[in-house]
C-alpha atoms as a PDB file:
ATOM      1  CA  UNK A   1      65.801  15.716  72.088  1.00  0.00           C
ATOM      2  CA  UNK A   2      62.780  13.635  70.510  1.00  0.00           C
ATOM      3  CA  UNK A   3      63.382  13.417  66.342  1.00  0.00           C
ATOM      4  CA  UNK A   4      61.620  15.724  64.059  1.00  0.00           C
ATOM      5  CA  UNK A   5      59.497  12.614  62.527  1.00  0.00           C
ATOM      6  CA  UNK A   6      58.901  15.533  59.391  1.00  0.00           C
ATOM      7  CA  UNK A   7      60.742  14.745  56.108  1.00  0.00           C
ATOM      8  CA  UNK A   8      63.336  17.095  55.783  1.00  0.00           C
ATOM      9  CA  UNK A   9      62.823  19.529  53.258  1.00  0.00           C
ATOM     10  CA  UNK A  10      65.479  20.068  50.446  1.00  0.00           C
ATOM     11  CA  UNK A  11      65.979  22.384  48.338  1.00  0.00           C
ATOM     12  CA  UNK A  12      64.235  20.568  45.532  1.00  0.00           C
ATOM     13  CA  UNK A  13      60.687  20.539  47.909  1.00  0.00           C
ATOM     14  CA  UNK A  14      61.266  24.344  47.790  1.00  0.00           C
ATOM     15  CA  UNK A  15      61.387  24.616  44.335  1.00  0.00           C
ATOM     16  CA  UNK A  16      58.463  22.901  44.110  1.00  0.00           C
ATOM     17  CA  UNK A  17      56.732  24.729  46.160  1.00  0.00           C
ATOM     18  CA  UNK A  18      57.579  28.120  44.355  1.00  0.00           C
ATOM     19  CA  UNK A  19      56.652  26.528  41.030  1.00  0.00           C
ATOM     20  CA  UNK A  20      53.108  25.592  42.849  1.00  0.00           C
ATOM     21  CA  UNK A  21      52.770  29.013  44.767  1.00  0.00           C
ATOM     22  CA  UNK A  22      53.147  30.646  41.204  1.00  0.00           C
ATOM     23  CA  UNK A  23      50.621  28.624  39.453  1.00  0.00           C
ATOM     24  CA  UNK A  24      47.943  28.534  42.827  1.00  0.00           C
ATOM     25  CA  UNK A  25      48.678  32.870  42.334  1.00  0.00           C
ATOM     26  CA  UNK A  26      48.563  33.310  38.715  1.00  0.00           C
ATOM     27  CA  UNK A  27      44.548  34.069  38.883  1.00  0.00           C
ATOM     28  CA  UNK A  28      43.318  30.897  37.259  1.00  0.00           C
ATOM     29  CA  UNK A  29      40.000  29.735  39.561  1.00  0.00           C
ATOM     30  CA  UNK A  30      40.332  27.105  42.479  1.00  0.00           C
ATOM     31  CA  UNK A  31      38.506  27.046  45.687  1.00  0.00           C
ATOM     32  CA  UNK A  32      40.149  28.175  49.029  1.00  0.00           C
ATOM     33  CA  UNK A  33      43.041  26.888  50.998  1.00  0.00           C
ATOM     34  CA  UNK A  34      40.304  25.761  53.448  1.00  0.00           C
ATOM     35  CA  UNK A  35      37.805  24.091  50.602  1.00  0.00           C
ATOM     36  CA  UNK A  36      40.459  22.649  48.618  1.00  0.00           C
ATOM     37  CA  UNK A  37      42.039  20.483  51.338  1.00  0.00           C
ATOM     38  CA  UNK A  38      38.378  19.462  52.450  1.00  0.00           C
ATOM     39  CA  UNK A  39      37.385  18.832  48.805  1.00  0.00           C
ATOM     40  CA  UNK A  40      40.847  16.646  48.582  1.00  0.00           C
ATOM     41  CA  UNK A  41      41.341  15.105  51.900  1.00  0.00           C
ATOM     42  CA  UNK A  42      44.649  16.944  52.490  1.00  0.00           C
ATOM     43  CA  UNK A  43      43.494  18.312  55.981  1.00  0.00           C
ATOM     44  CA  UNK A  44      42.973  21.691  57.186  1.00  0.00           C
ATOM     45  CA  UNK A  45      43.993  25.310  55.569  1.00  0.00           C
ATOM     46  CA  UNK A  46      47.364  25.116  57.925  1.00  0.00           C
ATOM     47  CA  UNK A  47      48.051  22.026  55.630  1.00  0.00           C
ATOM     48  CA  UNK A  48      47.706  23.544  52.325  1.00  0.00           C
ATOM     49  CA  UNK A  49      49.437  26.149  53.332  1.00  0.00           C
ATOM     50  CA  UNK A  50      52.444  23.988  54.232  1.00  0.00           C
ATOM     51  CA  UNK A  51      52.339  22.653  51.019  1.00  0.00           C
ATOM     52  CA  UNK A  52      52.590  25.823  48.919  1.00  0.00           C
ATOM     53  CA  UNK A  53      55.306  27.549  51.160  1.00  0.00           C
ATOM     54  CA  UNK A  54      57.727  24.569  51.430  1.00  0.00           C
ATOM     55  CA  UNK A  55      57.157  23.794  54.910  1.00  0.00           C
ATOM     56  CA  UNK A  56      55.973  20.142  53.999  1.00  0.00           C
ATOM     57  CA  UNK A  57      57.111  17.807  50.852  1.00  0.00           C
ATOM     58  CA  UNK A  58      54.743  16.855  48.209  1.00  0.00           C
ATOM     59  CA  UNK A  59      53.559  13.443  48.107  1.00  0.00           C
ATOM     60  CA  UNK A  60      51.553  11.756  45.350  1.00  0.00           C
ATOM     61  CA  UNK A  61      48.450  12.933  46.515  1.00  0.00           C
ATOM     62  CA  UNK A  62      48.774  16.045  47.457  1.00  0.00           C
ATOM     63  CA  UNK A  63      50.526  16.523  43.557  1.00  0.00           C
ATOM     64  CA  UNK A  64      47.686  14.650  42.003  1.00  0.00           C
ATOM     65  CA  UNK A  65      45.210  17.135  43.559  1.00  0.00           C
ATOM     66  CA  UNK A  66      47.016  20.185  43.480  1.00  0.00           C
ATOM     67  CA  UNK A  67      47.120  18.788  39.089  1.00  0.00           C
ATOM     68  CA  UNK A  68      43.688  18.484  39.253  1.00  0.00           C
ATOM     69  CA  UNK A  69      41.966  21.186  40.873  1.00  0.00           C
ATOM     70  CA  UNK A  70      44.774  23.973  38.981  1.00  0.00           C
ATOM     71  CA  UNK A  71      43.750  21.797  35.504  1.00  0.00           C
ATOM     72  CA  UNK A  72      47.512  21.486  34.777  1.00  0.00           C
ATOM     73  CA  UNK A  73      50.410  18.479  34.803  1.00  0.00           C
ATOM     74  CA  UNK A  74      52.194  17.199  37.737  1.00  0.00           C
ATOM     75  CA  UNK A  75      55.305  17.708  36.088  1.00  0.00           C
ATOM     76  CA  UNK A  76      54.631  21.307  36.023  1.00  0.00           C
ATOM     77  CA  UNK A  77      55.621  22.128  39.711  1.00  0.00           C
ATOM     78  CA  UNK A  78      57.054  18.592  40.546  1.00  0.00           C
ATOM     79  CA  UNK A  79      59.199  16.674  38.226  1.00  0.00           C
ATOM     80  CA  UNK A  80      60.173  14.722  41.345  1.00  0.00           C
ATOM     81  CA  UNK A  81      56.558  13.455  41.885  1.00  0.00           C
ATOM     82  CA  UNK A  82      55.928  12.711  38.013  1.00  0.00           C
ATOM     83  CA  UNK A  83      58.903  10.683  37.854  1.00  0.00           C
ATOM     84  CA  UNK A  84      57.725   8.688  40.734  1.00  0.00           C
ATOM     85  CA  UNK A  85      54.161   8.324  38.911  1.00  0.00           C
ATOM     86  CA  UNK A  86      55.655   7.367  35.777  1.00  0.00           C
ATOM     87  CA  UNK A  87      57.814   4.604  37.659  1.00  0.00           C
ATOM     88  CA  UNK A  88      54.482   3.358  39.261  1.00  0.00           C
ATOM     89  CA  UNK A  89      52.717   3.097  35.894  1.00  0.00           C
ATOM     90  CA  UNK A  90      51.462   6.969  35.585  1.00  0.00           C
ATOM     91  CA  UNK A  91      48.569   6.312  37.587  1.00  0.00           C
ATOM     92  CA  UNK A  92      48.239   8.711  40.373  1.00  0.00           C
ATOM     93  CA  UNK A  93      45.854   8.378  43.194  1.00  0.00           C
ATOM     94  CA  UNK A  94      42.440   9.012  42.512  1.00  0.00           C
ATOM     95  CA  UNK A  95      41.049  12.435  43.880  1.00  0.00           C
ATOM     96  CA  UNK A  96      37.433  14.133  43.493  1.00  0.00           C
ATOM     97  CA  UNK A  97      36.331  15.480  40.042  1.00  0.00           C
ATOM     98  CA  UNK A  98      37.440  19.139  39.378  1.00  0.00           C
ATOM     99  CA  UNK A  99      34.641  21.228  40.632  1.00  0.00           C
ATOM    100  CA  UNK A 100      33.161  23.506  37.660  1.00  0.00           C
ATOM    101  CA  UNK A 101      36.520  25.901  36.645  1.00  0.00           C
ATOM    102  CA  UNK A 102      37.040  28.372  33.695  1.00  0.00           C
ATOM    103  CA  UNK A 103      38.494  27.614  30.474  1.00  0.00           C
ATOM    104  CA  UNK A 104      40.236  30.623  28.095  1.00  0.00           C
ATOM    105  CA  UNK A 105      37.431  30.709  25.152  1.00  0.00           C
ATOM    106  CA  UNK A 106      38.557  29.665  21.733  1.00  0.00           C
ATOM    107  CA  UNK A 107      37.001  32.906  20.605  1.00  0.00           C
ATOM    108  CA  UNK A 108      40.087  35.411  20.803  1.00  0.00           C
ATOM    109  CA  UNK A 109      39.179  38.386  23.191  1.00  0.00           C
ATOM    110  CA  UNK A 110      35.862  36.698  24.219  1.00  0.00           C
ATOM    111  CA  UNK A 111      35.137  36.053  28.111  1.00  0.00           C
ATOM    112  CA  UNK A 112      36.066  32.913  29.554  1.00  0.00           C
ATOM    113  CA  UNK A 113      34.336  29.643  29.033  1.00  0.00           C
ATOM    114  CA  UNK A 114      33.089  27.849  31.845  1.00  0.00           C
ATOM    115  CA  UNK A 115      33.376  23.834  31.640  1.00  0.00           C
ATOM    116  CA  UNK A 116      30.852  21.811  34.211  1.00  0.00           C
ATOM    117  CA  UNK A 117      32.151  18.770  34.937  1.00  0.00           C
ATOM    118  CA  UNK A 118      30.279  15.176  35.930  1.00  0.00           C
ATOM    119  CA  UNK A 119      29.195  14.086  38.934  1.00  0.00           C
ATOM    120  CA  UNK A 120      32.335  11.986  40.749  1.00  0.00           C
ATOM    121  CA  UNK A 121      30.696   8.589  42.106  1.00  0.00           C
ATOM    122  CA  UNK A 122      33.778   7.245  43.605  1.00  0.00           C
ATOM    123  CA  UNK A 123      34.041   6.888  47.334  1.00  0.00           C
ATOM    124  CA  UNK A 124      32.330   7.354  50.587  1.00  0.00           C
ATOM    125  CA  UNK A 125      29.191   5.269  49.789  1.00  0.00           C
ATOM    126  CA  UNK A 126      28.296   2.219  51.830  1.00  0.00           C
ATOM    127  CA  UNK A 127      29.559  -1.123  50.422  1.00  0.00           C
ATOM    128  CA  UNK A 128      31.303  -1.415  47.061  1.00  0.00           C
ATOM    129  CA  UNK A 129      33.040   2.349  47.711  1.00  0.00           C
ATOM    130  CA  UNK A 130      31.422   3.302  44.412  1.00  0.00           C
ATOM    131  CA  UNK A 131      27.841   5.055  43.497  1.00  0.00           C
ATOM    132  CA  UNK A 132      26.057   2.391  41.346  1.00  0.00           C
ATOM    133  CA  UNK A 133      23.996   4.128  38.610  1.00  0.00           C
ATOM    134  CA  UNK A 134      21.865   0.754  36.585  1.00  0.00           C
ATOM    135  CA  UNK A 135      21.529   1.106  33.122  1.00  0.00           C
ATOM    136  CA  UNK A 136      23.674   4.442  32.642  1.00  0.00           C
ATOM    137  CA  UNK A 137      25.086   4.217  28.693  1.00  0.00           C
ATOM    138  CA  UNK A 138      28.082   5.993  28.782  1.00  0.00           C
ATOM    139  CA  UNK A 139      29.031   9.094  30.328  1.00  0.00           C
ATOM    140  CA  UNK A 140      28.892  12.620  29.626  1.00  0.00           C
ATOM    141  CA  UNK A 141      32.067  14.239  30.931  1.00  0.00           C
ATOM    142  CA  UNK A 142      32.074  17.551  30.872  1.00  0.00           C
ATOM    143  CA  UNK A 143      30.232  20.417  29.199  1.00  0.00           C
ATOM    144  CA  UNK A 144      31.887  23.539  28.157  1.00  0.00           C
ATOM    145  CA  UNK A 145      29.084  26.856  27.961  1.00  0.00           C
ATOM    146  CA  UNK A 146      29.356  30.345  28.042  1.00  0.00           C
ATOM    147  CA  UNK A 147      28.916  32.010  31.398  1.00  0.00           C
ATOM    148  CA  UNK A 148      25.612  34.173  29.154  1.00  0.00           C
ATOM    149  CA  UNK A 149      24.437  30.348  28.405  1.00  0.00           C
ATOM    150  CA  UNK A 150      24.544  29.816  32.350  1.00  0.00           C
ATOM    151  CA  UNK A 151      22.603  32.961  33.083  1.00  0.00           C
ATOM    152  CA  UNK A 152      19.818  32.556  30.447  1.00  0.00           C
ATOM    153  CA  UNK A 153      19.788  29.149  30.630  1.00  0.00           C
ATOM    154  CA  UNK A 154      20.003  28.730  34.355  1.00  0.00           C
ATOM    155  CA  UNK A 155      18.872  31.575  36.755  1.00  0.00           C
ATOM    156  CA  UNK A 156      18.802  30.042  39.693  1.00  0.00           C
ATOM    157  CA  UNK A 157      21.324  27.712  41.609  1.00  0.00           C
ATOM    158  CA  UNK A 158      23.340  27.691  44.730  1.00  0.00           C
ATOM    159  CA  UNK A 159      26.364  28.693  43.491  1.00  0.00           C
ATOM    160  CA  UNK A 160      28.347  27.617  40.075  1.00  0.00           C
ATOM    161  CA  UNK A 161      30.668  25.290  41.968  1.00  0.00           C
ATOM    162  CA  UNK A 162      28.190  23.085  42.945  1.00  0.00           C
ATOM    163  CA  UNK A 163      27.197  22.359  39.569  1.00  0.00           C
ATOM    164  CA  UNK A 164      27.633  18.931  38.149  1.00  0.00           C
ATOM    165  CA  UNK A 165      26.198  16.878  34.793  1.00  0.00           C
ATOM    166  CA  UNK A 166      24.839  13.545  35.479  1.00  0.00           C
ATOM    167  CA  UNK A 167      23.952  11.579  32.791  1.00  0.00           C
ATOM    168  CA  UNK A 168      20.798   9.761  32.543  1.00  0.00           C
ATOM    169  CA  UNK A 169      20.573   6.219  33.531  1.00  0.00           C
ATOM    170  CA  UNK A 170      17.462   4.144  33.740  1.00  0.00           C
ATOM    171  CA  UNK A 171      14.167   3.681  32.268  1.00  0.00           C
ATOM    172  CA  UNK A 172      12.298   4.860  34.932  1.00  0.00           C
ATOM    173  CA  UNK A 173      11.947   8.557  34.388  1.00  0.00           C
ATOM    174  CA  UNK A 174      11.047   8.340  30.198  1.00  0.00           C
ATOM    175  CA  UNK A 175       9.477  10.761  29.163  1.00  0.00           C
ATOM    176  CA  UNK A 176      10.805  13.342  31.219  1.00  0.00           C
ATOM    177  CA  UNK A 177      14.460  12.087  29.984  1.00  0.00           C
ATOM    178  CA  UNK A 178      15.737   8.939  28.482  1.00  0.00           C
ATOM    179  CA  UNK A 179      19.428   7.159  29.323  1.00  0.00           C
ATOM    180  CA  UNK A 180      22.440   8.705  28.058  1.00  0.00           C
ATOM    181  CA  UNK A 181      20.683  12.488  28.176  1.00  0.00           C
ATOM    182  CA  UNK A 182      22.021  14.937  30.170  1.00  0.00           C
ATOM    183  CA  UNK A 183      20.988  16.440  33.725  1.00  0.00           C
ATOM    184  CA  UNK A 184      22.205  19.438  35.450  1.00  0.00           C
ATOM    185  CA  UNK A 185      22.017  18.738  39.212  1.00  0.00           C
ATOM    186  CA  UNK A 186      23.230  21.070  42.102  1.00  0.00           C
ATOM    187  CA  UNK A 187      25.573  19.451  44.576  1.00  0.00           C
ATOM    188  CA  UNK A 188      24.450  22.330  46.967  1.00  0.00           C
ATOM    189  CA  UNK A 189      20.990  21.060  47.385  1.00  0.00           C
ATOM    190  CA  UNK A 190      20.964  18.234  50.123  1.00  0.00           C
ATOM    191  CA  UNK A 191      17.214  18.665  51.401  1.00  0.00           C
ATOM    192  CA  UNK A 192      14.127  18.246  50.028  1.00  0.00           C
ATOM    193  CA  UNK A 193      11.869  21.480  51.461  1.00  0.00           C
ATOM    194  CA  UNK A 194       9.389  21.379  48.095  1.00  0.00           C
ATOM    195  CA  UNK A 195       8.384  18.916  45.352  1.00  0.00           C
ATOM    196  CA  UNK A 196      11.007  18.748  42.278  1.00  0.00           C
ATOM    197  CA  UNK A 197      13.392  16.061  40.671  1.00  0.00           C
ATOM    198  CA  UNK A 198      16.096  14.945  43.040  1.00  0.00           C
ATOM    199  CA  UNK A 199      19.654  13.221  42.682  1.00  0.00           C
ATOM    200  CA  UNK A 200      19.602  10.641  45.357  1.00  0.00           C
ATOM    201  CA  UNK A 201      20.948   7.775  46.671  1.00  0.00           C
ATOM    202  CA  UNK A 202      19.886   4.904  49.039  1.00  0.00           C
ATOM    203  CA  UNK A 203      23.069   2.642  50.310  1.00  0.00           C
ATOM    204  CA  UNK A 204      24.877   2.299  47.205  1.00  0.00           C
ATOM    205  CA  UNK A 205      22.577   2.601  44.505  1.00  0.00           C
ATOM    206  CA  UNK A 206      21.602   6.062  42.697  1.00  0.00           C
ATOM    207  CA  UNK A 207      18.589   7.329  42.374  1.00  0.00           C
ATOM    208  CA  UNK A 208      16.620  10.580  39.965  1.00  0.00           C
ATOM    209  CA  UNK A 209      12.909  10.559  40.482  1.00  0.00           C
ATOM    210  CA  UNK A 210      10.427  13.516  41.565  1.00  0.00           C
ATOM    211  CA  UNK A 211       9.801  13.765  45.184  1.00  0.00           C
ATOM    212  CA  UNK A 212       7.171  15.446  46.870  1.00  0.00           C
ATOM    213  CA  UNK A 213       6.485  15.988  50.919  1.00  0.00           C
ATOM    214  CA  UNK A 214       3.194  14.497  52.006  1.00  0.00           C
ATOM    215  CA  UNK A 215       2.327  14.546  55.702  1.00  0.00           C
ATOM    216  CA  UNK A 216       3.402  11.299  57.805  1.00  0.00           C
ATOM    217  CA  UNK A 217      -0.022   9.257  58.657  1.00  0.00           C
ATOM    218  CA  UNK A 218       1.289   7.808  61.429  1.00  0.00           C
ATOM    219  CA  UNK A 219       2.968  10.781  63.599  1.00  0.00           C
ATOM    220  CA  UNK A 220       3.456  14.521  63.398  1.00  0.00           C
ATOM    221  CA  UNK A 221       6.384  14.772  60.728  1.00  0.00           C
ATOM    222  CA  UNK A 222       6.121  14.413  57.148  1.00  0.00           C
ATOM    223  CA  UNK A 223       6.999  11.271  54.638  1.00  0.00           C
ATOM    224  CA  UNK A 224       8.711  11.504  50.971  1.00  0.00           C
ATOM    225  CA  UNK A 225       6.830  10.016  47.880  1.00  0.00           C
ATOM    226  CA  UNK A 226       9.133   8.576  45.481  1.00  0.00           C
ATOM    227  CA  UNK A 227       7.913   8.636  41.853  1.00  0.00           C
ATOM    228  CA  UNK A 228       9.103   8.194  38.725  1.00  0.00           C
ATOM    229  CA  UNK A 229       7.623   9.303  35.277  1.00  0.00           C
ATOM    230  CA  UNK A 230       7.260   6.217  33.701  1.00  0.00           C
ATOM    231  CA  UNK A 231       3.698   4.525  35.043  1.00  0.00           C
ATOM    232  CA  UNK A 232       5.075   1.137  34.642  1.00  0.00           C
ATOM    233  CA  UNK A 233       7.178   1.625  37.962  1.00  0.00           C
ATOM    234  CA  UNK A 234       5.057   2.622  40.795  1.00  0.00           C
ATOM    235  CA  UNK A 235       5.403   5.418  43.565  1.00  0.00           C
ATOM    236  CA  UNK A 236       6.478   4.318  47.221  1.00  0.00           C
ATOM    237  CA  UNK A 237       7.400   6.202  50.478  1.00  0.00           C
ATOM    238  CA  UNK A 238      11.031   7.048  52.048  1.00  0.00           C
ATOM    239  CA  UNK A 239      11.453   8.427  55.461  1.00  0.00           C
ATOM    240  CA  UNK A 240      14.127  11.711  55.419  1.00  0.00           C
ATOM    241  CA  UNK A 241      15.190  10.111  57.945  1.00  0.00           C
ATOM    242  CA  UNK A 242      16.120   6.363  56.777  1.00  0.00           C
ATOM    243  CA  UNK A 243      19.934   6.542  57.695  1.00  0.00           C
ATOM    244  CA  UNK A 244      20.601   4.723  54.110  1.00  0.00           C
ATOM    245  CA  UNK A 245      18.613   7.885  52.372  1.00  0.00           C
ATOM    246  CA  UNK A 246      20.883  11.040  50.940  1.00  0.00           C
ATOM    247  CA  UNK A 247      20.402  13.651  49.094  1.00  0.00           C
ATOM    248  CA  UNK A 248      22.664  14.518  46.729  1.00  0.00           C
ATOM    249  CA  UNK A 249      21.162  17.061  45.061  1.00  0.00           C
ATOM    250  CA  UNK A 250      18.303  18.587  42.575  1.00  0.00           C
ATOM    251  CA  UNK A 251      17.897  18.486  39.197  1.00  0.00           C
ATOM    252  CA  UNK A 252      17.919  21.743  37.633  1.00  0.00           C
ATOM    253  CA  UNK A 253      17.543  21.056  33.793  1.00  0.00           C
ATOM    254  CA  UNK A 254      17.198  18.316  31.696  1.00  0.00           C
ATOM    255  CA  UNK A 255      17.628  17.991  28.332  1.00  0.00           C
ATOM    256  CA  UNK A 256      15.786  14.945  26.415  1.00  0.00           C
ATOM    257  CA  UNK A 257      16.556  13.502  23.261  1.00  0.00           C
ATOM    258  CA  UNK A 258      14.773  12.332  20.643  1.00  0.00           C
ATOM    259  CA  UNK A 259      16.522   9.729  17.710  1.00  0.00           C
ATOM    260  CA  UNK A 260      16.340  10.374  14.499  1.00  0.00           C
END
């Protein structure tokens, strides 16, 4: 009989699992089965699944994700795992920024807050492994608004989880919005169908500049025009489809500032 290559699992992976199932049940927001193993690079829904009903052991990765996307400690449903993190320095593997999740209000009795995390630029670009943003003077984290402030301040999107902030970098698009100010993109835009501000990249580096569609002189399809704000750096064309070229999504609101 060929051996079950499967870790076995102990009754210490089942109490881990419980202490996970409870948490991933307790109502706090998290995407499904199915979007958080694609969002995390565990696999399939089958996977997950395994991993909250004891049928596989938790690793460091799966942990650090599971940490991450619940917005609590390792050491909440895993002491096992957190010991083995603290032995390796604390550092557990790096996984995607938390989507946008809630967050109880400070006000007592008031709705819960909604906190919009940044843009991750680790992984799955060309070269270095890492989005390169020039120029970018720190970075805005996270911003924590009401779910009214959304609404009013943000009709339309294509859904709250594919919100992001992405703080200004460059010179290139002054006035419109100077470095360091922040940008709230949508993740769930990856096409340009009309003219508007777009979060882009080409290889490595990042991009924000208005685009607009303009018919293709030399065949049937149409070209982009690239064009930043500031006149000092001048427009030029992009083919949709230059393999290098993505889309990573539009610009919803800016907010400049102005020093005082």
């Amino acid at each position: 009989m060929a051996e079950n290559k499967r870790s076995k699992i102990t009754d210490e992976h089942r109490a881990e699992a419980a202490r996970l199932k409870a948490l991933w049940d307790d109502g706090r927001p998290h995407k499904t089965q199915a979007e958080f193993g694609e969002h995390y690079g565990l696999g399939n829904q089958a996977n997950v699944g395994h991993y909250l009903n004891g049928r596989s052991a938790l690793n460091a990765k799966a942990a650090a994700a599971f940490a991450a996307e619940l917005q609590c400690k390792v050491s909440d449903f895993s002491p096992r795992v957190a010991g083995e993190l603290a032995m390796l320095g604390g550092s557990a593997p790096a996984v995607p920024a938390p989507a946008p999740h809630e967050a109880p209000s400070e006000t007592q009795g008031a709705p819960a807050d909604l906190v919009i995390t940044e843009f991750d630029t680790g992984g799955g670009m060309d070269t270095t492994g890492r989005l390169l943003l020039d120029d970018q003077p720190g970075i805005i984290k996270s911003w924590r608004v009401s779910h009214d402030w959304l609404r009013l301040n943000v009709p339309s999107h294509t859904g709250i989880r594919n919100l992001c902030i992405v703080t200004g970098f460059g010179p290139s698009m002054r006035p419109m919005f100077n470095p360091g100010d922040p940008l709230l993109v949508d993740t769930g835009v990856k096409t340009v169908t009309h003219e508007g501000v777009y979060f882009f990249r080409v290889g490595d580096e990042g991009y924000i500049k208005m685009i607009q569609r303009v018919p293709d002189p030399h065949g049937d399809g149409v070209m982009l025009n690239i064009i930043s704000k500031n006149p000092d750096y001048p427009p030029y064309p992009m083919s949709p489809k230059n393999p290098h070229f993505e889309v990573l999504g539009k610009v919803l609101t800016v907010w400049r500032s102005e020093q005082y």
